[in-house]
N, C-alpha and C. Protein backbone atom coordinates (compact mmCIF):
# COMPACT_ATOMS: atom_id res chain seq x y z
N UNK A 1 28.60 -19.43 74.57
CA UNK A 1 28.89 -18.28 73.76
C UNK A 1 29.03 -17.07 74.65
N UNK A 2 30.29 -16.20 74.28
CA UNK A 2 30.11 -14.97 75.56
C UNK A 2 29.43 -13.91 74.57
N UNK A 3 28.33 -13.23 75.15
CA UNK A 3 27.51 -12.50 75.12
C UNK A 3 28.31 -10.97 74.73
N UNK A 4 29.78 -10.98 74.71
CA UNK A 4 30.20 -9.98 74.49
C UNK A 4 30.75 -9.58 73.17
N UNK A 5 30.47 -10.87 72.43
CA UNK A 5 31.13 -10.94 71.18
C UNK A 5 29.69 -10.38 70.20
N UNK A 6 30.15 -9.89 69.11
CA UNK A 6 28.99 -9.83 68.28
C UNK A 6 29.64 -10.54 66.71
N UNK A 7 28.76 -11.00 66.10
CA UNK A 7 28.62 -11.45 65.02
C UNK A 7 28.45 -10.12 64.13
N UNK A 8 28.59 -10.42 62.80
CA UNK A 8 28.46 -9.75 61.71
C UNK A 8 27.39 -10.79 61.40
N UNK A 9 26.06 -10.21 60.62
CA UNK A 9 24.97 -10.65 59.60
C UNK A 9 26.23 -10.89 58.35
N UNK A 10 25.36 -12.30 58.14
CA UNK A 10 26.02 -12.18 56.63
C UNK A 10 25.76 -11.37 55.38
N UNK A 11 26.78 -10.97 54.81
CA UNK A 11 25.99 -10.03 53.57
C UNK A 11 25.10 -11.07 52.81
N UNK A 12 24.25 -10.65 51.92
CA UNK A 12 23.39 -11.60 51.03
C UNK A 12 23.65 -10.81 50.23
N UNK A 13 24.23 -11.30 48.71
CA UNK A 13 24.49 -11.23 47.64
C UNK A 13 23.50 -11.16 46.28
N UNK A 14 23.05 -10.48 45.65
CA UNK A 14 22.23 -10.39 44.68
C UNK A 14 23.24 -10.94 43.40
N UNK A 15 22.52 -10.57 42.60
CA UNK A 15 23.16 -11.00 40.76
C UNK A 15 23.71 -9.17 40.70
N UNK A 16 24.51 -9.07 40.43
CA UNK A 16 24.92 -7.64 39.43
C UNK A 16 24.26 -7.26 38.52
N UNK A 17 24.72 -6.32 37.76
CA UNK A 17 24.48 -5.81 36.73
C UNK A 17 25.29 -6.57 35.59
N UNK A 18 26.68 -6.11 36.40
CA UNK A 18 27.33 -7.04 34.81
C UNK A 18 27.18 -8.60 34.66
N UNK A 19 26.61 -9.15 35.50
CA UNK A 19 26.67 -10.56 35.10
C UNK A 19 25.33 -10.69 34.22
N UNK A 20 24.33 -10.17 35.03
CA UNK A 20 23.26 -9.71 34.32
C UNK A 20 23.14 -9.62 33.09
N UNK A 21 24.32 -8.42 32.41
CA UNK A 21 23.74 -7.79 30.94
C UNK A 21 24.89 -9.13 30.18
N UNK A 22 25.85 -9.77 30.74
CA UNK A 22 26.73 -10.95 30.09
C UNK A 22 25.73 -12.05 29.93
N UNK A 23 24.65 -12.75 30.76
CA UNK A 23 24.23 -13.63 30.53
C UNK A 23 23.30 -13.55 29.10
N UNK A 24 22.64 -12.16 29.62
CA UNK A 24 21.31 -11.37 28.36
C UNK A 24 22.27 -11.38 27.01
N UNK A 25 23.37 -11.20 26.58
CA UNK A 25 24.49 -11.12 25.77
C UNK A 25 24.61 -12.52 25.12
N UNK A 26 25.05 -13.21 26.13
CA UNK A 26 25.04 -14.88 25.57
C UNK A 26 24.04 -15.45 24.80
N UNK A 27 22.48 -14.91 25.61
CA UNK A 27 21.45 -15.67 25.63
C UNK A 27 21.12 -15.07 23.88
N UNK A 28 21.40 -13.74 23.99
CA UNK A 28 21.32 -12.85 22.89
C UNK A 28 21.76 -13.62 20.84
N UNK A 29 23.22 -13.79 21.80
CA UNK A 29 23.94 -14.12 20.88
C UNK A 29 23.65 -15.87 20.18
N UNK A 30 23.17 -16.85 21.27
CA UNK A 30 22.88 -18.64 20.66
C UNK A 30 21.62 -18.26 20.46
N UNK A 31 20.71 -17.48 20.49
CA UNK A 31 19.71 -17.36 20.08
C UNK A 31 19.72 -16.06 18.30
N UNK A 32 20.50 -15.72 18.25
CA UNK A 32 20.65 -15.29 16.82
C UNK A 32 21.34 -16.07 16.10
N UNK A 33 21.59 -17.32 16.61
CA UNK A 33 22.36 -18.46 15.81
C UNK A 33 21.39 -19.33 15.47
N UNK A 34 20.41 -19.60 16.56
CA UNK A 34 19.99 -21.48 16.73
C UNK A 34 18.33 -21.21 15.79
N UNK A 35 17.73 -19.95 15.79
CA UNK A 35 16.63 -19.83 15.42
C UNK A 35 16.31 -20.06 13.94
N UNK A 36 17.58 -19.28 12.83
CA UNK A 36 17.51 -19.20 11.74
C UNK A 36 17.93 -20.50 11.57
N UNK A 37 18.85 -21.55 12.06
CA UNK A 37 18.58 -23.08 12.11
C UNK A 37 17.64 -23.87 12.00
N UNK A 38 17.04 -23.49 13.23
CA UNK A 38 15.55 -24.14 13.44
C UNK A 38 14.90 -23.47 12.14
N UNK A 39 14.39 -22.30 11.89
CA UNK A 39 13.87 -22.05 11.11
C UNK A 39 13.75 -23.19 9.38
N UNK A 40 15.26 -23.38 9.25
CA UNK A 40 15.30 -24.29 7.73
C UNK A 40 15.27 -24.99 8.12
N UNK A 41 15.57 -26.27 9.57
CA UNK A 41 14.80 -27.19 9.66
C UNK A 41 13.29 -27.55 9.68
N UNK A 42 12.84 -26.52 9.81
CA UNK A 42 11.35 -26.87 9.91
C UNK A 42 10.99 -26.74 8.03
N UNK A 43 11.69 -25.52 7.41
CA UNK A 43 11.26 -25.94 5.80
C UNK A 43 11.69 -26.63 5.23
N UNK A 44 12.99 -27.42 5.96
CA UNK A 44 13.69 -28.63 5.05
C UNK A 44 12.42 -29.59 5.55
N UNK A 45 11.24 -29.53 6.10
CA UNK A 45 10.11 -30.89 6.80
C UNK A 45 9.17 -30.65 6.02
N UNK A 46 9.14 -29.28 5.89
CA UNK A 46 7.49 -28.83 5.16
C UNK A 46 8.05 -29.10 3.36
N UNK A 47 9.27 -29.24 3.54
CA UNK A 47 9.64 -29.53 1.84
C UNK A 47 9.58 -31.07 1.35
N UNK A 48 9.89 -31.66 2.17
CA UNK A 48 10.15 -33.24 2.15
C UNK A 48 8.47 -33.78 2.19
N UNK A 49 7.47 -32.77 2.78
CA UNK A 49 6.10 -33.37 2.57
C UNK A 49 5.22 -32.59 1.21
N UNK A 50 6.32 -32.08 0.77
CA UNK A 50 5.60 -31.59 -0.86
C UNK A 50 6.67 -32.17 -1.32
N UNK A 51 7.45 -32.85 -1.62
CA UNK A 51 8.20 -33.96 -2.60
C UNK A 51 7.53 -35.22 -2.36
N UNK A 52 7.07 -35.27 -1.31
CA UNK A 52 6.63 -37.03 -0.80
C UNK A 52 5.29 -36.92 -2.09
N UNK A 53 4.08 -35.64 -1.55
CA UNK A 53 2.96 -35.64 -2.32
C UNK A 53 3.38 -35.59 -4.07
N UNK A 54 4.38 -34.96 -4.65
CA UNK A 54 4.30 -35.58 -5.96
C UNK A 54 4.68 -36.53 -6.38
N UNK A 55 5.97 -37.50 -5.50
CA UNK A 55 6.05 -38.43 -6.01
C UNK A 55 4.67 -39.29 -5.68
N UNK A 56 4.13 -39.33 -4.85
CA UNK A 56 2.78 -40.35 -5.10
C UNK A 56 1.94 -39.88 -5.99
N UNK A 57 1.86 -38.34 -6.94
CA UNK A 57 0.95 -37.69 -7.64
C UNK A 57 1.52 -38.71 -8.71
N UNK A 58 2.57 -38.48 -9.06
CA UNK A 58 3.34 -39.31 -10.40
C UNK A 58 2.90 -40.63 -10.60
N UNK A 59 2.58 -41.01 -9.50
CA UNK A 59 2.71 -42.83 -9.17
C UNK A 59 1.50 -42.95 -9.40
N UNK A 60 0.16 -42.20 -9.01
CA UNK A 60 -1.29 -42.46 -9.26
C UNK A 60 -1.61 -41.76 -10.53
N UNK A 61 -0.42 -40.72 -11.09
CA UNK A 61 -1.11 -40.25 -13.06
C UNK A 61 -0.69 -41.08 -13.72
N UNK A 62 0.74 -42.20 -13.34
CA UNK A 62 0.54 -43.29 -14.05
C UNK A 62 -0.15 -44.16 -14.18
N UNK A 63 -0.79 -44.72 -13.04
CA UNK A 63 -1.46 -45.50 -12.96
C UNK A 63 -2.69 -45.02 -13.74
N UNK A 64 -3.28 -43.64 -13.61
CA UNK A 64 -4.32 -43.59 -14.34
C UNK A 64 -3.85 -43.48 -15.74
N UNK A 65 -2.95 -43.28 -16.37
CA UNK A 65 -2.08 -43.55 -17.81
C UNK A 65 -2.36 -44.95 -18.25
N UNK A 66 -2.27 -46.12 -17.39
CA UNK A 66 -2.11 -47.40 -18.03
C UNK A 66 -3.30 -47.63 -17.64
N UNK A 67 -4.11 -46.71 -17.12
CA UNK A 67 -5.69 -47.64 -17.23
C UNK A 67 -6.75 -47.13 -18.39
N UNK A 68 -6.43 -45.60 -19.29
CA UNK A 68 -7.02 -44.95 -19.36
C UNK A 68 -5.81 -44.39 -20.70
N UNK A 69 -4.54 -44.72 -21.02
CA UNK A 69 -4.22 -44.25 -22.02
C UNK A 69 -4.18 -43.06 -22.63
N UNK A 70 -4.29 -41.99 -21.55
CA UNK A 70 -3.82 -40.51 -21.23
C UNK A 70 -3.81 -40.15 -20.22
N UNK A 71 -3.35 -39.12 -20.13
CA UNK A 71 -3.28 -38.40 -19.01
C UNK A 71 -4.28 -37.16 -18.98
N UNK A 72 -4.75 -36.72 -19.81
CA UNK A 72 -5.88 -35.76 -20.19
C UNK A 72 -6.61 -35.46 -18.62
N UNK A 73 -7.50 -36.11 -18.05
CA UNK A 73 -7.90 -36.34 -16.98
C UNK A 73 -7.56 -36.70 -15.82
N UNK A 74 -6.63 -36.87 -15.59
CA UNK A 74 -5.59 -38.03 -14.73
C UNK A 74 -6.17 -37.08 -12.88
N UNK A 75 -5.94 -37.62 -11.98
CA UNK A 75 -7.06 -36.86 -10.64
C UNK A 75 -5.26 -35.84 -10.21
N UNK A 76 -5.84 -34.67 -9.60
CA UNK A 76 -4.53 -33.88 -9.26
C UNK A 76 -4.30 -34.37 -8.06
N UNK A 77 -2.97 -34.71 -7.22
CA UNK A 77 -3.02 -34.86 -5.58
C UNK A 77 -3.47 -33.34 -4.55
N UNK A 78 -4.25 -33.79 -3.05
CA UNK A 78 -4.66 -32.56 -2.59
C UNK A 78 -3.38 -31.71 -2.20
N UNK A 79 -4.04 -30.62 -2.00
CA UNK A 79 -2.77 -29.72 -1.45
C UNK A 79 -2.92 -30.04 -0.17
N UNK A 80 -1.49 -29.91 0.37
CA UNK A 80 -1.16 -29.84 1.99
C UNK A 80 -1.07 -28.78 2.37
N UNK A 81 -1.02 -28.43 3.79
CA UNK A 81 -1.06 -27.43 4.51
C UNK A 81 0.28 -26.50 3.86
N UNK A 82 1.39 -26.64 3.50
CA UNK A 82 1.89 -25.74 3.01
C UNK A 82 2.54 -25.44 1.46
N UNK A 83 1.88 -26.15 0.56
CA UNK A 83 1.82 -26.23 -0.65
C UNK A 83 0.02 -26.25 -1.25
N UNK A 84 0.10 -26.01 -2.95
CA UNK A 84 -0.84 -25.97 -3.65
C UNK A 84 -0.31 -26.99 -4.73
N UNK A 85 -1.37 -27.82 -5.25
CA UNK A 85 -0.37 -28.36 -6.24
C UNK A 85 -1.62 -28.14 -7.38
N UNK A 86 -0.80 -28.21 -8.59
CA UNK A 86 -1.68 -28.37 -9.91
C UNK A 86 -1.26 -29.10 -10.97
N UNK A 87 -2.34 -29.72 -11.68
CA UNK A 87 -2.13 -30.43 -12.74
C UNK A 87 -1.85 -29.95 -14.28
N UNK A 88 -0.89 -30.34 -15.03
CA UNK A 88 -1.88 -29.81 -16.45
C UNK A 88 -1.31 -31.12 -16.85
N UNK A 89 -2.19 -31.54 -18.00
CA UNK A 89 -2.08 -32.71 -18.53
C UNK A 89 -2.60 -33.01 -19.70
N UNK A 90 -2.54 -33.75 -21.05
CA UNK A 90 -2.88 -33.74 -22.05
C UNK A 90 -2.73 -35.28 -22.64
N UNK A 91 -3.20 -35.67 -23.73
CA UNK A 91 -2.69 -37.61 -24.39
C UNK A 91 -1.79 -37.72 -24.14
N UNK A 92 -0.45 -36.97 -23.78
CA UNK A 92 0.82 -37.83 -23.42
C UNK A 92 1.63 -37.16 -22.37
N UNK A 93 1.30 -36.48 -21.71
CA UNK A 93 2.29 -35.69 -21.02
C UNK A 93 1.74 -35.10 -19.86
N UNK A 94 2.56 -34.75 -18.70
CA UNK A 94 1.85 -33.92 -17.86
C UNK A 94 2.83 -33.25 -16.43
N UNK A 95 2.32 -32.36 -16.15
CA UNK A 95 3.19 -31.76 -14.81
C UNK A 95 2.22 -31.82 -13.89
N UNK A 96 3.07 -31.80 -12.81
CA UNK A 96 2.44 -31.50 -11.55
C UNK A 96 3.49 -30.81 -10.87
N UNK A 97 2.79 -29.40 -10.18
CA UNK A 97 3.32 -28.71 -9.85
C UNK A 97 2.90 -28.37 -8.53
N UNK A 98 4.32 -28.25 -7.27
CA UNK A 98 3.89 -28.22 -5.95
C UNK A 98 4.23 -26.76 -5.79
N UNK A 99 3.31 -25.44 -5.64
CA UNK A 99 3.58 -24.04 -5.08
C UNK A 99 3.83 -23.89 -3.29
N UNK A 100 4.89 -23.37 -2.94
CA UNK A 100 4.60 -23.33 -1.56
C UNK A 100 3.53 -21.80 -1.12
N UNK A 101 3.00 -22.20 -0.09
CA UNK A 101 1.80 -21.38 0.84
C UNK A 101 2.86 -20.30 1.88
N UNK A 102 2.41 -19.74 2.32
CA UNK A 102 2.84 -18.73 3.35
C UNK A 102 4.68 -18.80 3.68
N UNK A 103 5.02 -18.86 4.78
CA UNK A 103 6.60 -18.74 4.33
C UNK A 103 7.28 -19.33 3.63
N UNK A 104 6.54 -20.22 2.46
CA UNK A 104 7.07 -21.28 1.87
C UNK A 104 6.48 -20.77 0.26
N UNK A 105 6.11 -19.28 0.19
CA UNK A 105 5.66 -18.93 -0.76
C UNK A 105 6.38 -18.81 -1.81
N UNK A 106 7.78 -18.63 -2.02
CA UNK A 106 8.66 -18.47 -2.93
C UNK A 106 9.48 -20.52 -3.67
N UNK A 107 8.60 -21.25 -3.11
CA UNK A 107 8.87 -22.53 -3.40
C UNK A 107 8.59 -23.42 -4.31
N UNK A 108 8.81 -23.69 -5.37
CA UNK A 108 8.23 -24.50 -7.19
C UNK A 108 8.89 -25.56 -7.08
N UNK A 109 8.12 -26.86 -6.73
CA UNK A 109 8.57 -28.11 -7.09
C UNK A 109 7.73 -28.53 -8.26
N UNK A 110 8.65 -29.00 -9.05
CA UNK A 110 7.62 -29.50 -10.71
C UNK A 110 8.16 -31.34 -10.78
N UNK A 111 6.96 -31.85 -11.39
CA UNK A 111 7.70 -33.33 -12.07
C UNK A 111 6.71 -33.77 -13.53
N UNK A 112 7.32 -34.20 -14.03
CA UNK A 112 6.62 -34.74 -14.92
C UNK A 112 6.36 -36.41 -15.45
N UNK A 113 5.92 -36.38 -16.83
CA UNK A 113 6.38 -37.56 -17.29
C UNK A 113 7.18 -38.22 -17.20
N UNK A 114 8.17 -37.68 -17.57
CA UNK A 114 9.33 -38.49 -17.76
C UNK A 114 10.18 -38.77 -16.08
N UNK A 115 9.44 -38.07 -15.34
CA UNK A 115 10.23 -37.82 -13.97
C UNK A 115 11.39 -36.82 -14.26
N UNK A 116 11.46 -35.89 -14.53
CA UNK A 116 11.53 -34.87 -14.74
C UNK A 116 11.75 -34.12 -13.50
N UNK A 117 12.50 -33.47 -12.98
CA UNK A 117 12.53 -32.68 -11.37
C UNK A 117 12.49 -31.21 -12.13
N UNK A 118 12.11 -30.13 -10.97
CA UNK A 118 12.41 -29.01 -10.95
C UNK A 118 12.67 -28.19 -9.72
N UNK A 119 13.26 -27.15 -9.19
CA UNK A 119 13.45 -26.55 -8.09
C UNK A 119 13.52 -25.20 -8.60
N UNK A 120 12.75 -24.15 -8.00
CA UNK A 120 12.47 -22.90 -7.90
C UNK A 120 12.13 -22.38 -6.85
N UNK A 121 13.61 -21.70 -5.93
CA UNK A 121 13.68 -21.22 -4.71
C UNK A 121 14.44 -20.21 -4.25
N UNK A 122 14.52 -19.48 -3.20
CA UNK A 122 15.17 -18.66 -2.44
C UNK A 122 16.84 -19.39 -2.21
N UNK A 123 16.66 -20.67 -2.27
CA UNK A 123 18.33 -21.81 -1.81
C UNK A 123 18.39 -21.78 -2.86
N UNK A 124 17.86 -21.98 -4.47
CA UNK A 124 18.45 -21.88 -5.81
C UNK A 124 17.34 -22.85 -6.47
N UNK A 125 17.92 -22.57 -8.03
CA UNK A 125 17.24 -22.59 -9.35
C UNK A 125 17.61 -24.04 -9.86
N UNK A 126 17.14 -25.36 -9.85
CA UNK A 126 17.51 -26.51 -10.83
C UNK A 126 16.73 -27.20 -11.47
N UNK A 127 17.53 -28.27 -12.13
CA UNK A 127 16.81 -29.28 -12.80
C UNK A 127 16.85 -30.52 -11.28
N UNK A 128 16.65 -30.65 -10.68
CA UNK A 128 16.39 -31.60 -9.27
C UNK A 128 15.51 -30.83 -8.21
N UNK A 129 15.38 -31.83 -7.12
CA UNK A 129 14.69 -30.86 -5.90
C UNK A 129 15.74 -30.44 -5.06
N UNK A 130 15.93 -29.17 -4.97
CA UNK A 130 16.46 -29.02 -4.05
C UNK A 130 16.15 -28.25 -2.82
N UNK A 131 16.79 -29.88 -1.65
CA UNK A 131 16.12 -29.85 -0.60
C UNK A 131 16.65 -28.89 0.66
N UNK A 132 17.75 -28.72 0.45
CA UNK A 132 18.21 -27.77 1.68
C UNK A 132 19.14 -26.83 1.43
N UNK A 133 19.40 -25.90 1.85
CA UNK A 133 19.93 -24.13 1.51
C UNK A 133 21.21 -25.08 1.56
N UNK A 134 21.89 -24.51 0.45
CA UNK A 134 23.49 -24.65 -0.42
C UNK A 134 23.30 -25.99 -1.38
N UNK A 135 22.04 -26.97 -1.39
CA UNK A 135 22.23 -27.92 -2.10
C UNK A 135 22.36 -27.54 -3.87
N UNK A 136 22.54 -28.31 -4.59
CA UNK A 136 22.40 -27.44 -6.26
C UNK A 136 22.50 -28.70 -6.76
N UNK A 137 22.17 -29.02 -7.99
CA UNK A 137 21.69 -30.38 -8.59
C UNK A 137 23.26 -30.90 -9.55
């Protein structure tokens, strides 16, 4: 090497600014998409485990129906972590009703005797359950 030559240091390159505030932008933007997603997937899960609990509520007030020839007494199923449920019941008839708990507070699943559905929600008003935002019976 002749000693008379000099080299240039290489520059070292940082991130910018504008790539910077483009990535924060992107990150900005799939994240004001993917959350409110996630979000109804997680209540389309917490909904499917308050439909699961009344249909087995239905399945054990019958059973206490054909052992017992009312429903008057019939046992209520427990509430889950994000529902309340309640009974009313009388010699022939009866509801059970699943309330949702904390962000799931605006949520009314009903069934009855006859199997009977109901839906009372923020996604809409029916005679079925309805399970996920735009469904309708």
């Amino acid at each position: 090497m002749n000693p008379n030559t000099r080299t240039r240091p290489s520059r070292i390159r940082g991130v910018t600014l504008l790539e910077l505030l483009t990535v924060t932008a992107i990150i900005g933007i799939l994240a004001a998409i993917a959350i409110p997603s996630y979000q109804d997937h997680v209540r389309r899960g917490q909904i499917e485990e308050a439909t699961a609990v009344l249909s087995q509520g239905r399945v054990a007030t019958e059973q206490f129906f054909l052992d017992n020839r009312t429903f008057a007494a019939a046992p209520c199923p427990a509430n889950t972590d994000n529902f309340v449920l309640t009974c009313a019941g009388n010699a022939t008839t009866y509801t059970i009703t699943a309330t949702g708990a904390g962000n799931l507070a605006s949520f009314v699943f009903t069934i009855n005797e006859r199997n009977a559905r109901s839906t009372t929600s923020p996604w809409g008003n029916g005679a079925c359950w309805i399970m996920k935002k735009g469904q309708s019976c």
